[in-house]
PDB file of N, CA and C in Angstrom:
ATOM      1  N   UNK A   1      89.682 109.392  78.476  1.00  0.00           N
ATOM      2  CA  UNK A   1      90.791 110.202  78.911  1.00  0.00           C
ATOM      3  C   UNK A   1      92.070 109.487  78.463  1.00  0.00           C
ATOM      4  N   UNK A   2      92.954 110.136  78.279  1.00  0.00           N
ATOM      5  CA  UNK A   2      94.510 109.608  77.422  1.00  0.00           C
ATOM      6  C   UNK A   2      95.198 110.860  78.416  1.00  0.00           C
ATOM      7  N   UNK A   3      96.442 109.871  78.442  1.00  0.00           N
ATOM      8  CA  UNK A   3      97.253 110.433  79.128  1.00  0.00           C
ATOM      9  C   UNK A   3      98.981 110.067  78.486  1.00  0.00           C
ATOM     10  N   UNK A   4      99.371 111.130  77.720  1.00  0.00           N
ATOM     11  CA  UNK A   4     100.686 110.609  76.804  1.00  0.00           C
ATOM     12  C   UNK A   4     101.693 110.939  77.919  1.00  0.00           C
ATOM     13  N   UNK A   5     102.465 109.837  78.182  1.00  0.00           N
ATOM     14  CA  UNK A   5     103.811 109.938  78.927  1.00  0.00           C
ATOM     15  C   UNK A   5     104.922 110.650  78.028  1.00  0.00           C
ATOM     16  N   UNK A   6     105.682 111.493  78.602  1.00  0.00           N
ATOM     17  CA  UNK A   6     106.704 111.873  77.643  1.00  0.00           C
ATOM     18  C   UNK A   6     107.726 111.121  77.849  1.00  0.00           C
ATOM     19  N   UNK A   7     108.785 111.184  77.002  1.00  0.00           N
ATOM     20  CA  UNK A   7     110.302 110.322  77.086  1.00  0.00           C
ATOM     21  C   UNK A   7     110.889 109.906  78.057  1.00  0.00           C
ATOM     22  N   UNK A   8     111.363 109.170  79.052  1.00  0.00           N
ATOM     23  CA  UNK A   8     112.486 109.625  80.085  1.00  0.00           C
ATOM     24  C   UNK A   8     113.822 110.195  79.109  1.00  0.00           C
ATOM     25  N   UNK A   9     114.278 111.160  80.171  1.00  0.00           N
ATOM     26  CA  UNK A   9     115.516 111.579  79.857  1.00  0.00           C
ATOM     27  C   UNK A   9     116.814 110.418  79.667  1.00  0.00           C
ATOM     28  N   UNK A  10     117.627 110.562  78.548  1.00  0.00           N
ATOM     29  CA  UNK A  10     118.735 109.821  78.438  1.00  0.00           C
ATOM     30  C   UNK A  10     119.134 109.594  79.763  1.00  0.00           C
ATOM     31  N   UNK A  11     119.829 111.035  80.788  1.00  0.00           N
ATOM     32  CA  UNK A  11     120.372 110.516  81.742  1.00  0.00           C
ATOM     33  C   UNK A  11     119.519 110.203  82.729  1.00  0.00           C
ATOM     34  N   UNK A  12     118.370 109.680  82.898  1.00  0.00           N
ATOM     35  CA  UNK A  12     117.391 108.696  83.825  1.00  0.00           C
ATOM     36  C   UNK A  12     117.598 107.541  83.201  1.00  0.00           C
ATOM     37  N   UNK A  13     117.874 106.982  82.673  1.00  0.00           N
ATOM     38  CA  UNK A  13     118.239 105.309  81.592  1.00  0.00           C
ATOM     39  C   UNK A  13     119.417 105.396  81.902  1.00  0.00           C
ATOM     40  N   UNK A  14     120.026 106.126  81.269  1.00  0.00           N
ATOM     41  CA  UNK A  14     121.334 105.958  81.676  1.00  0.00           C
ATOM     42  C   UNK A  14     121.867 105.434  82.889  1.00  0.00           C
ATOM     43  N   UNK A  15     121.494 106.099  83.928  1.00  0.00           N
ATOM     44  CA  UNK A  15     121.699 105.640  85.986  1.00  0.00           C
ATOM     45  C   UNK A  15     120.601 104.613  86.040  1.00  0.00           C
ATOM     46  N   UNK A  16     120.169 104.549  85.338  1.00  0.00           N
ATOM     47  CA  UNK A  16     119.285 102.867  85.622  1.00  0.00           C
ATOM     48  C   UNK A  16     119.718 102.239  85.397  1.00  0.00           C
ATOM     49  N   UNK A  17     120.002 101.632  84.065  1.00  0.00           N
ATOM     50  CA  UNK A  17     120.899 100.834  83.966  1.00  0.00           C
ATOM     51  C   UNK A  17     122.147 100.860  84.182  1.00  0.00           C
ATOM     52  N   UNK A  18     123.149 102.115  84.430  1.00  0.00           N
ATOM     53  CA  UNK A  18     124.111 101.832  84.778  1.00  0.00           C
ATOM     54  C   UNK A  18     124.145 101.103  86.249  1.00  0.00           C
ATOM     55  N   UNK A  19     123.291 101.512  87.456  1.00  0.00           N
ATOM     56  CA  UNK A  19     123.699 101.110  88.684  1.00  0.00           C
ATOM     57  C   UNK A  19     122.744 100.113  88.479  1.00  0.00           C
ATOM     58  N   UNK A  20     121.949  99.410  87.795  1.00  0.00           N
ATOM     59  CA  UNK A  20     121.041  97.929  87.836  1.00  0.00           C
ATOM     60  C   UNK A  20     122.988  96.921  87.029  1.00  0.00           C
ATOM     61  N   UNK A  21     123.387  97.305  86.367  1.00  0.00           N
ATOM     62  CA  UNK A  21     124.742  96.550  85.920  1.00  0.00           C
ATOM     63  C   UNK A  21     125.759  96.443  86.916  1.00  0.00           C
ATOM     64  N   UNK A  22     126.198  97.590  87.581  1.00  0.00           N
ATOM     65  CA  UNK A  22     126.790  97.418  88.484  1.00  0.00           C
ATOM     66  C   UNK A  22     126.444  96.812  89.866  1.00  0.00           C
ATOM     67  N   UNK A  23     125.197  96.938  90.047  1.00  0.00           N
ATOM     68  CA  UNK A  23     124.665  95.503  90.997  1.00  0.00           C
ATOM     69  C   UNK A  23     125.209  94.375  90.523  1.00  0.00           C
ATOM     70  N   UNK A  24     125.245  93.980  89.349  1.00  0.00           N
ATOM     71  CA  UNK A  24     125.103  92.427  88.863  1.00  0.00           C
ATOM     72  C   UNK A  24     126.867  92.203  88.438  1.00  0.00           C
ATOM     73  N   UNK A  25     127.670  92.999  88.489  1.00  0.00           N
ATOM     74  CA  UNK A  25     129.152  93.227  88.603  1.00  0.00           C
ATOM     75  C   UNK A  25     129.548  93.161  89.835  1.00  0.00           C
ATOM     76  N   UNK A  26     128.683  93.990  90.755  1.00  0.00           N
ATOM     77  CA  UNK A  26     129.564  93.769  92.560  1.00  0.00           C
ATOM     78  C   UNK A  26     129.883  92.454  92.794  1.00  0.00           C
ATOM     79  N   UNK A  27     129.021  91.695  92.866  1.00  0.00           N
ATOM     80  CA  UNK A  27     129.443  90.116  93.303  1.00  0.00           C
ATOM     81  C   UNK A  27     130.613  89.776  92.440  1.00  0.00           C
ATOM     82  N   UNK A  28     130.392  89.539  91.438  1.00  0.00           N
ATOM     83  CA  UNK A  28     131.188  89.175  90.417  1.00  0.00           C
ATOM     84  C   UNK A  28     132.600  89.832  91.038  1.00  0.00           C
ATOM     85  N   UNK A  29     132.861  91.269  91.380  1.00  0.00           N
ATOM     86  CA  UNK A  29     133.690  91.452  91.366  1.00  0.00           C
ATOM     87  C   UNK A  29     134.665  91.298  92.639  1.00  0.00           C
ATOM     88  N   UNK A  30     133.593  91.406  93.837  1.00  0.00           N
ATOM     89  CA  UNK A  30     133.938  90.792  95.656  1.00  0.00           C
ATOM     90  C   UNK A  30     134.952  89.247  95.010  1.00  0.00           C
ATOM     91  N   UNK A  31     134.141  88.538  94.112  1.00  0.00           N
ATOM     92  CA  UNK A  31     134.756  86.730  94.313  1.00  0.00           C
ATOM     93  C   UNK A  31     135.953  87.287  93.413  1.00  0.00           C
ATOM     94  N   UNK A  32     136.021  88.170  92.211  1.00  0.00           N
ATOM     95  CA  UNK A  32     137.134  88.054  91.563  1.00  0.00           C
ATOM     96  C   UNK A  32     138.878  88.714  92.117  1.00  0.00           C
ATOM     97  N   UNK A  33     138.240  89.995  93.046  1.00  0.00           N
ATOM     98  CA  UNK A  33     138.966  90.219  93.679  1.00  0.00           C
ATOM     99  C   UNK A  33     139.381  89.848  95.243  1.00  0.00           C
ATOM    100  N   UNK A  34     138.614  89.572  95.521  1.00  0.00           N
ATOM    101  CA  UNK A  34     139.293  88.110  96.731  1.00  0.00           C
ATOM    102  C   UNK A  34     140.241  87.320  96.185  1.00  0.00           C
ATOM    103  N   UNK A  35     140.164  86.765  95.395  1.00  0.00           N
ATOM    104  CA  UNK A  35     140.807  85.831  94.790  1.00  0.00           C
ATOM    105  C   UNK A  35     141.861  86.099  94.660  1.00  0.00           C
ATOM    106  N   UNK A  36     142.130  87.021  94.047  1.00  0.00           N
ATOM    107  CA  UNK A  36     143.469  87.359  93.451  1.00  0.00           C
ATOM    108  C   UNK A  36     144.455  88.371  95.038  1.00  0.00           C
ATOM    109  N   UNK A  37     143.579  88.572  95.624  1.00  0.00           N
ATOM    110  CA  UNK A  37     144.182  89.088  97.091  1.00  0.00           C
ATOM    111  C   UNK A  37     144.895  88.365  97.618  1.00  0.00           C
ATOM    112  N   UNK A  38     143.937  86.599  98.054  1.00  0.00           N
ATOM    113  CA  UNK A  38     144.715  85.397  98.214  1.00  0.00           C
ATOM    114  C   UNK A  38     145.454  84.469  97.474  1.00  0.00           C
ATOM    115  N   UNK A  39     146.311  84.975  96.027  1.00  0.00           N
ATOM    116  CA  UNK A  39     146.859  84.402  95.298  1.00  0.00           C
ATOM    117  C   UNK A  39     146.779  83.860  93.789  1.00  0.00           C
ATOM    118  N   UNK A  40     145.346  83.781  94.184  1.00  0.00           N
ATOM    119  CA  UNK A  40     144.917  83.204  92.284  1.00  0.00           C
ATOM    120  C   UNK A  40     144.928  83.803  91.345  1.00  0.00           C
ATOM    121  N   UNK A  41     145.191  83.465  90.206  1.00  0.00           N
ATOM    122  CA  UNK A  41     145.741  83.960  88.715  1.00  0.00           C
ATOM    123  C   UNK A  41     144.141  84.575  88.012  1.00  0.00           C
ATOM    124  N   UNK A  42     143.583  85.650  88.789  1.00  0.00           N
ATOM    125  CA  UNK A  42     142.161  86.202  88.424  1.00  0.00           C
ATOM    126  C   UNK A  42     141.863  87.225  87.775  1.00  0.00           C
ATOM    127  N   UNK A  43     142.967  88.157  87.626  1.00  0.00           N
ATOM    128  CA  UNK A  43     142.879  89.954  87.655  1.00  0.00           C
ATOM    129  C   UNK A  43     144.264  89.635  87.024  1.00  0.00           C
ATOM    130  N   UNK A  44     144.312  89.818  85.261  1.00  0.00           N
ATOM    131  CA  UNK A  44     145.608  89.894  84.477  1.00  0.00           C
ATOM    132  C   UNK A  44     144.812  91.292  83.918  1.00  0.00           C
ATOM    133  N   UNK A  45     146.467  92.226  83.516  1.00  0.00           N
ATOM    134  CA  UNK A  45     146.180  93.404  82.627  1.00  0.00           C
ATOM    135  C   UNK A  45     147.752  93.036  82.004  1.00  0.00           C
ATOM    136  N   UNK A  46     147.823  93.202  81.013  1.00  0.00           N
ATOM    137  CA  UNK A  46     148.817  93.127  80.027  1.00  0.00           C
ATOM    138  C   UNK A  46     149.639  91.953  80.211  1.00  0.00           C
ATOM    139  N   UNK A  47     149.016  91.199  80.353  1.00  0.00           N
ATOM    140  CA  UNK A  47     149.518  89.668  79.964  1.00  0.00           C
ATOM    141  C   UNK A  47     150.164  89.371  80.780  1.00  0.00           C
ATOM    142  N   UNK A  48     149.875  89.635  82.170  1.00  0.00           N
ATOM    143  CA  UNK A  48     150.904  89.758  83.571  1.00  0.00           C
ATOM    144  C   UNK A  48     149.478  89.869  84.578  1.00  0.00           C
ATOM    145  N   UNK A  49     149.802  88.694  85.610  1.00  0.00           N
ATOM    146  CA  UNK A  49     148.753  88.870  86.363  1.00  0.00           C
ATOM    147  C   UNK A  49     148.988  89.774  87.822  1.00  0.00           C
ATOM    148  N   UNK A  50     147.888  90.089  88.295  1.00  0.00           N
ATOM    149  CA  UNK A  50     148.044  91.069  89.471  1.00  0.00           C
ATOM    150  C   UNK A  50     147.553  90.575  90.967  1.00  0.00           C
ATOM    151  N   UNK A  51     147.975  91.144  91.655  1.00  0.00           N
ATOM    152  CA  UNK A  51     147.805  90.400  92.721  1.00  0.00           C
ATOM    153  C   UNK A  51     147.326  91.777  94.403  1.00  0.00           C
ATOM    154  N   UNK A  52     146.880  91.208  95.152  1.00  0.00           N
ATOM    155  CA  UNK A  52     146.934  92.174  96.343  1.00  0.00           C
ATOM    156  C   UNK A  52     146.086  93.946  96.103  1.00  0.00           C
ATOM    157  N   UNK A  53     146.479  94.615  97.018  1.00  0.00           N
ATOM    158  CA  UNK A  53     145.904  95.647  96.525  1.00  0.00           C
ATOM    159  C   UNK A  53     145.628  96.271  95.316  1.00  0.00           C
ATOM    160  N   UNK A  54     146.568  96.044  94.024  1.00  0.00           N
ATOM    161  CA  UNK A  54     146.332  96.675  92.802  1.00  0.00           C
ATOM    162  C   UNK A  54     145.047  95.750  92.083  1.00  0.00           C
ATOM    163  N   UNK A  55     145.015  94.586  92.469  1.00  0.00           N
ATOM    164  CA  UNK A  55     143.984  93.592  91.959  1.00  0.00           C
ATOM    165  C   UNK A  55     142.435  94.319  92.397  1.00  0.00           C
ATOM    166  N   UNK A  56     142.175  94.294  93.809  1.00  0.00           N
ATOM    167  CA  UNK A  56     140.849  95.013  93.887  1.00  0.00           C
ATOM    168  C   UNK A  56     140.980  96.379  93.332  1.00  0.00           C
ATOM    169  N   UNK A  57     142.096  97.319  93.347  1.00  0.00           N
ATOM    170  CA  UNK A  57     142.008  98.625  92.902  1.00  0.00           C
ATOM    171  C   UNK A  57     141.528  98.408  91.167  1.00  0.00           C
ATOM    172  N   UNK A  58     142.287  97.531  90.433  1.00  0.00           N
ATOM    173  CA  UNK A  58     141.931  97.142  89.007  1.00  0.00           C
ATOM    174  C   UNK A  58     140.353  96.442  88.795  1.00  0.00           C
ATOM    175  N   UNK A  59     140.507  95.224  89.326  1.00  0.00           N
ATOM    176  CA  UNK A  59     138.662  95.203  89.234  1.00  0.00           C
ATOM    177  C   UNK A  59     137.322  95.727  89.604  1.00  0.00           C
ATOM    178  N   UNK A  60     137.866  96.888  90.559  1.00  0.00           N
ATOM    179  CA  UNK A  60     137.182  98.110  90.965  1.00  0.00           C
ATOM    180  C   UNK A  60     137.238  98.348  89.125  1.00  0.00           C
ATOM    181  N   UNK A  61     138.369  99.458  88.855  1.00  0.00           N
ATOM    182  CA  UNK A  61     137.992  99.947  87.681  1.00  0.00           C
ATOM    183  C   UNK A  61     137.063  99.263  86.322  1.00  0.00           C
ATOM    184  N   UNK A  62     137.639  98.272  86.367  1.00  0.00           N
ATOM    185  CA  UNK A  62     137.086  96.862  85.210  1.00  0.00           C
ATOM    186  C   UNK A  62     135.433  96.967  85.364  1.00  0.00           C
ATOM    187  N   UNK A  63     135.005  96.774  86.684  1.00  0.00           N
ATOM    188  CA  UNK A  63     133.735  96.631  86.876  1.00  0.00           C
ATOM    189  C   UNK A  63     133.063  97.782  86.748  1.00  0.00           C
ATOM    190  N   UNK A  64     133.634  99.199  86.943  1.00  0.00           N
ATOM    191  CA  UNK A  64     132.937 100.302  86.244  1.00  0.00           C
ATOM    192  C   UNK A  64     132.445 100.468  85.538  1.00  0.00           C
ATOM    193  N   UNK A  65     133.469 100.526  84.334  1.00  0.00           N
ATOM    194  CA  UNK A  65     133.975 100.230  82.892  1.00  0.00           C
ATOM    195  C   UNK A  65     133.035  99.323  82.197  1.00  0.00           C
ATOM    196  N   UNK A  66     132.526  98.365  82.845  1.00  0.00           N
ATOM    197  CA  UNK A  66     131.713  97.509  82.090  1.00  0.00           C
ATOM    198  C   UNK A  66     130.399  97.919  81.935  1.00  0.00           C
ATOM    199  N   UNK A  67     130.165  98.343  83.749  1.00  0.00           N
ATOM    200  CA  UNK A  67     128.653  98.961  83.623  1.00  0.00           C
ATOM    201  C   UNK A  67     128.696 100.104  82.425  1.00  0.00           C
ATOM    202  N   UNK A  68     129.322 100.723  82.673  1.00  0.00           N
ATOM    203  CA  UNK A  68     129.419 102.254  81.769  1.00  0.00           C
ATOM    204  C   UNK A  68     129.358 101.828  80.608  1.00  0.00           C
ATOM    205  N   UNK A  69     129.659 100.627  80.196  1.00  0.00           N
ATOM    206  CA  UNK A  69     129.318 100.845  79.095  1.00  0.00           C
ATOM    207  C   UNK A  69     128.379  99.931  78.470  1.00  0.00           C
ATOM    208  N   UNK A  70     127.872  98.577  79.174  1.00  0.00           N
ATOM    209  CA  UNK A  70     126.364  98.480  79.312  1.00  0.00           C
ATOM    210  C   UNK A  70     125.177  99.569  79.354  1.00  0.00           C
ATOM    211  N   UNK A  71     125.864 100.264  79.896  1.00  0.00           N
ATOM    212  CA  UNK A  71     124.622 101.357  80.315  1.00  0.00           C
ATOM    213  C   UNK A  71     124.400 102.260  79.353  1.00  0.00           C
ATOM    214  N   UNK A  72     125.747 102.425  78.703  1.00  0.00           N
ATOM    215  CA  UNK A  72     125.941 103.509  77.375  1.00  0.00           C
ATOM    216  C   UNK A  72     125.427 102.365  76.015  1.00  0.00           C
ATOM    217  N   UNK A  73     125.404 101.312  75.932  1.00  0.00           N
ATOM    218  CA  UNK A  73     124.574 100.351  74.873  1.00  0.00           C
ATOM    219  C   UNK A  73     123.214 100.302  74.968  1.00  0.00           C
ATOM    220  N   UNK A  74     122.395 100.060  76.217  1.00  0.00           N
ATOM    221  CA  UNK A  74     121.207 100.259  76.570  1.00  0.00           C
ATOM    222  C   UNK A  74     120.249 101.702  76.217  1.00  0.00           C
ATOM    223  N   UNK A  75     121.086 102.466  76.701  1.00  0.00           N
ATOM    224  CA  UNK A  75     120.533 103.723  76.788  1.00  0.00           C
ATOM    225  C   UNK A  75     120.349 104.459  75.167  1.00  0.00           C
ATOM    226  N   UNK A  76     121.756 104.003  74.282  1.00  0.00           N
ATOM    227  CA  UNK A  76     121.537 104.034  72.994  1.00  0.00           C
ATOM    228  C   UNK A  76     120.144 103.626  72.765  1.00  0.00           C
ATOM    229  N   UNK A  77     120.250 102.521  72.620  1.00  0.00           N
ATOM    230  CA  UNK A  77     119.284 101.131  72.166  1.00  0.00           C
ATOM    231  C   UNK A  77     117.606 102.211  72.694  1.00  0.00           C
ATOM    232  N   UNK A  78     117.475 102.619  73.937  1.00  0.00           N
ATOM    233  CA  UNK A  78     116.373 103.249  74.247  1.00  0.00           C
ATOM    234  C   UNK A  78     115.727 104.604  73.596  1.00  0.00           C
ATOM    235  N   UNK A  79     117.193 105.127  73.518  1.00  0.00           N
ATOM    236  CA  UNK A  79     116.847 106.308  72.615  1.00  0.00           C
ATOM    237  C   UNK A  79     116.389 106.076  71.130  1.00  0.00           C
ATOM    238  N   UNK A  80     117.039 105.068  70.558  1.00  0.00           N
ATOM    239  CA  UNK A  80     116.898 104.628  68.754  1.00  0.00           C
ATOM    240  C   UNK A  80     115.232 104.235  68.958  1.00  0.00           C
ATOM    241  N   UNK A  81     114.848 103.557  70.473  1.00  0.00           N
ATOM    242  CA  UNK A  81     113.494 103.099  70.437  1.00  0.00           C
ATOM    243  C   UNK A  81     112.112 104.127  70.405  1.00  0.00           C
ATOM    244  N   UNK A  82     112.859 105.425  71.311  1.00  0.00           N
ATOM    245  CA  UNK A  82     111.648 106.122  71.392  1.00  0.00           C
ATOM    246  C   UNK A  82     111.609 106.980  70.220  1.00  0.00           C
ATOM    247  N   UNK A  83     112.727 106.990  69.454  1.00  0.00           N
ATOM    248  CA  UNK A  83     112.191 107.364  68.269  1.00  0.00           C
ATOM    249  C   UNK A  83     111.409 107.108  67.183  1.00  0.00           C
ATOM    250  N   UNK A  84     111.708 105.544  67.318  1.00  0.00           N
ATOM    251  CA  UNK A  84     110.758 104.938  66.602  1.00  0.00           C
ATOM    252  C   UNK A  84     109.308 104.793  67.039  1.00  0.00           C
ATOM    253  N   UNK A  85     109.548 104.569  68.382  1.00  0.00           N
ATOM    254  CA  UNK A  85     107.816 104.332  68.935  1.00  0.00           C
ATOM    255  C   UNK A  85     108.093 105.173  69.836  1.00  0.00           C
ATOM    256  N   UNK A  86     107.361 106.101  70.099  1.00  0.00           N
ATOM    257  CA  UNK A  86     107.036 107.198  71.381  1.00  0.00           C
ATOM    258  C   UNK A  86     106.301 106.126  72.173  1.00  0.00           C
ATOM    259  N   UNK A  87     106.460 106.404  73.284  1.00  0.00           N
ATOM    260  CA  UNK A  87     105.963 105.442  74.783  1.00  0.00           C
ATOM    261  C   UNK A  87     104.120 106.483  75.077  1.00  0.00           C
ATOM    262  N   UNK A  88     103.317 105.977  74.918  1.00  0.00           N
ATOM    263  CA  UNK A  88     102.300 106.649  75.490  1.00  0.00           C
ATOM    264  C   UNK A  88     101.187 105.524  76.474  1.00  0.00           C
ATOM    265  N   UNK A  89     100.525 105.892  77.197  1.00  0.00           N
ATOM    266  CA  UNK A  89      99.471 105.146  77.971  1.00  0.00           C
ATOM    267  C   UNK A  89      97.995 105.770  77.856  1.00  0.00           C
ATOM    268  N   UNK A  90      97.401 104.865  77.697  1.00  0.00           N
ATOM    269  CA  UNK A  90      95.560 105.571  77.664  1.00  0.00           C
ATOM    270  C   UNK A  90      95.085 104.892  78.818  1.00  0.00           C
ATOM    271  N   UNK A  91      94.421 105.742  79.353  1.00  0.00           N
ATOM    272  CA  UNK A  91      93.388 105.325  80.047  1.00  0.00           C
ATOM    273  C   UNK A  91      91.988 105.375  79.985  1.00  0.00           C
ATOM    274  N   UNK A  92      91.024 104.963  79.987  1.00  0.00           N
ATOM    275  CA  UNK A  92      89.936 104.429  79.512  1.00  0.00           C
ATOM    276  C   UNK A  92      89.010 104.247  80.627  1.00  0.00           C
ATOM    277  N   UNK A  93      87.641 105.614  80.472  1.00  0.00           N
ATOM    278  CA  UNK A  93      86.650 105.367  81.708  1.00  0.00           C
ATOM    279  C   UNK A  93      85.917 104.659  81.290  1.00  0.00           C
ATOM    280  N   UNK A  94      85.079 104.354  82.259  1.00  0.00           N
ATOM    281  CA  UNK A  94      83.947 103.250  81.504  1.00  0.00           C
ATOM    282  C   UNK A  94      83.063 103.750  82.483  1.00  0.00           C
ATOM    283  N   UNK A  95      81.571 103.726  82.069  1.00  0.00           N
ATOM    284  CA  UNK A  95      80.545 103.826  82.534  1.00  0.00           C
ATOM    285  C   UNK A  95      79.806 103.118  82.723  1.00  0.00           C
ATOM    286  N   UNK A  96      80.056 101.397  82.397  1.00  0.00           N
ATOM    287  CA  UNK A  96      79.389 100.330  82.785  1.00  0.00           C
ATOM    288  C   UNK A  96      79.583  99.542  84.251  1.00  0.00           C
ATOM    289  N   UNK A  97      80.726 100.134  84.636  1.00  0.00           N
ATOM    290  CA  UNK A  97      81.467  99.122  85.745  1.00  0.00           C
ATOM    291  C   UNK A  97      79.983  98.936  86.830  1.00  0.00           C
ATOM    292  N   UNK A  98      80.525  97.711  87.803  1.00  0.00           N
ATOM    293  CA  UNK A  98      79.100  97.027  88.348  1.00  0.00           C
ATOM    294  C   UNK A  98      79.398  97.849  89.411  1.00  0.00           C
ATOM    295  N   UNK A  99      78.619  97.896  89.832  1.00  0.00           N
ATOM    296  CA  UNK A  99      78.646  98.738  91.580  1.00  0.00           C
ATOM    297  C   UNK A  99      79.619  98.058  92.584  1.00  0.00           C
ATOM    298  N   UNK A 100      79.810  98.865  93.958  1.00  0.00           N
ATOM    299  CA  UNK A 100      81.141  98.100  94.601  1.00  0.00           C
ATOM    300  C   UNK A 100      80.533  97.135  95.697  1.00  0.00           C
ATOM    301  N   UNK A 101      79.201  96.920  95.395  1.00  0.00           N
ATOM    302  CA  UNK A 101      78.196  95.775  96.622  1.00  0.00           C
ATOM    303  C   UNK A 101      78.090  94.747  95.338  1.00  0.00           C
ATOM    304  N   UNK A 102      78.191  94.474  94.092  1.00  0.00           N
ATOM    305  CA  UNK A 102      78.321  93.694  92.995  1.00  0.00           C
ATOM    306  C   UNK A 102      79.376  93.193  93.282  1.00  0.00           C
ATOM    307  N   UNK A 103      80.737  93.734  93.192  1.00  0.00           N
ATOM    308  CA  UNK A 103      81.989  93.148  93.016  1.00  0.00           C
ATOM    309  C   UNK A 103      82.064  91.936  94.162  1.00  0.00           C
ATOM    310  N   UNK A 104      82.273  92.624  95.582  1.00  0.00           N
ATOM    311  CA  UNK A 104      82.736  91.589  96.704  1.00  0.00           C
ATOM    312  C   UNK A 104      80.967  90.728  96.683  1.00  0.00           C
ATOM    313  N   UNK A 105      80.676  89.633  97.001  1.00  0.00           N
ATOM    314  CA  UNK A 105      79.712  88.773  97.246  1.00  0.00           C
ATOM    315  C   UNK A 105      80.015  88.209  98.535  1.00  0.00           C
TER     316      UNK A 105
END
């Protein structure tokens, strides 16, 4: 018996990896924007650093932005793949297997 999986859809890859990136951005972005809430030079946009509310409002966006477009590189990258190799699985009966008073001893 064979059993061919079809493609996932672009946008199923797509929300995978986009929200598996943006996991790995949240932290990143809690310490970067703390930081710059309490003063530190963390969150620059045009060669001018930011500070206080516009700082988390900006690395909010930043950290989007990144996933999105991790997610939009990946998801490429997946699609160029299943074209090349279609994803399939076989499964394989067998008629030798030992009985189930064989297996456990």
């Amino acid at each position: 018996m064979q059993i061919s999986i079809g493609n996932m859809k672009k946008r199923s890859v797509f929300k995978l990896t986009f929200f598996s990136a943006l996991t790995m951005f949240v932290p990143f972005w809690l310490i970067v924007s703390g930081a710059a809430v309490l003063g530190y030079d963390t969150v620059s946009f045009n060669d001018s650093y930011i500070y206080g509310i516009s700082a988390i409002v900006l690395a909010t966006v930043i950290c989007v932005i990144f996933s999105a477009l991790i997610a939009i590189f990946v998801t490429s990258g997946a699609w160029i793949l299943s074209k090349l190799a279609p994803n399939s699985a076989a499964i394989v009966a067998r008629n030798d297997q030992p009985a189930s008073d064989q297996i456990i001893e």
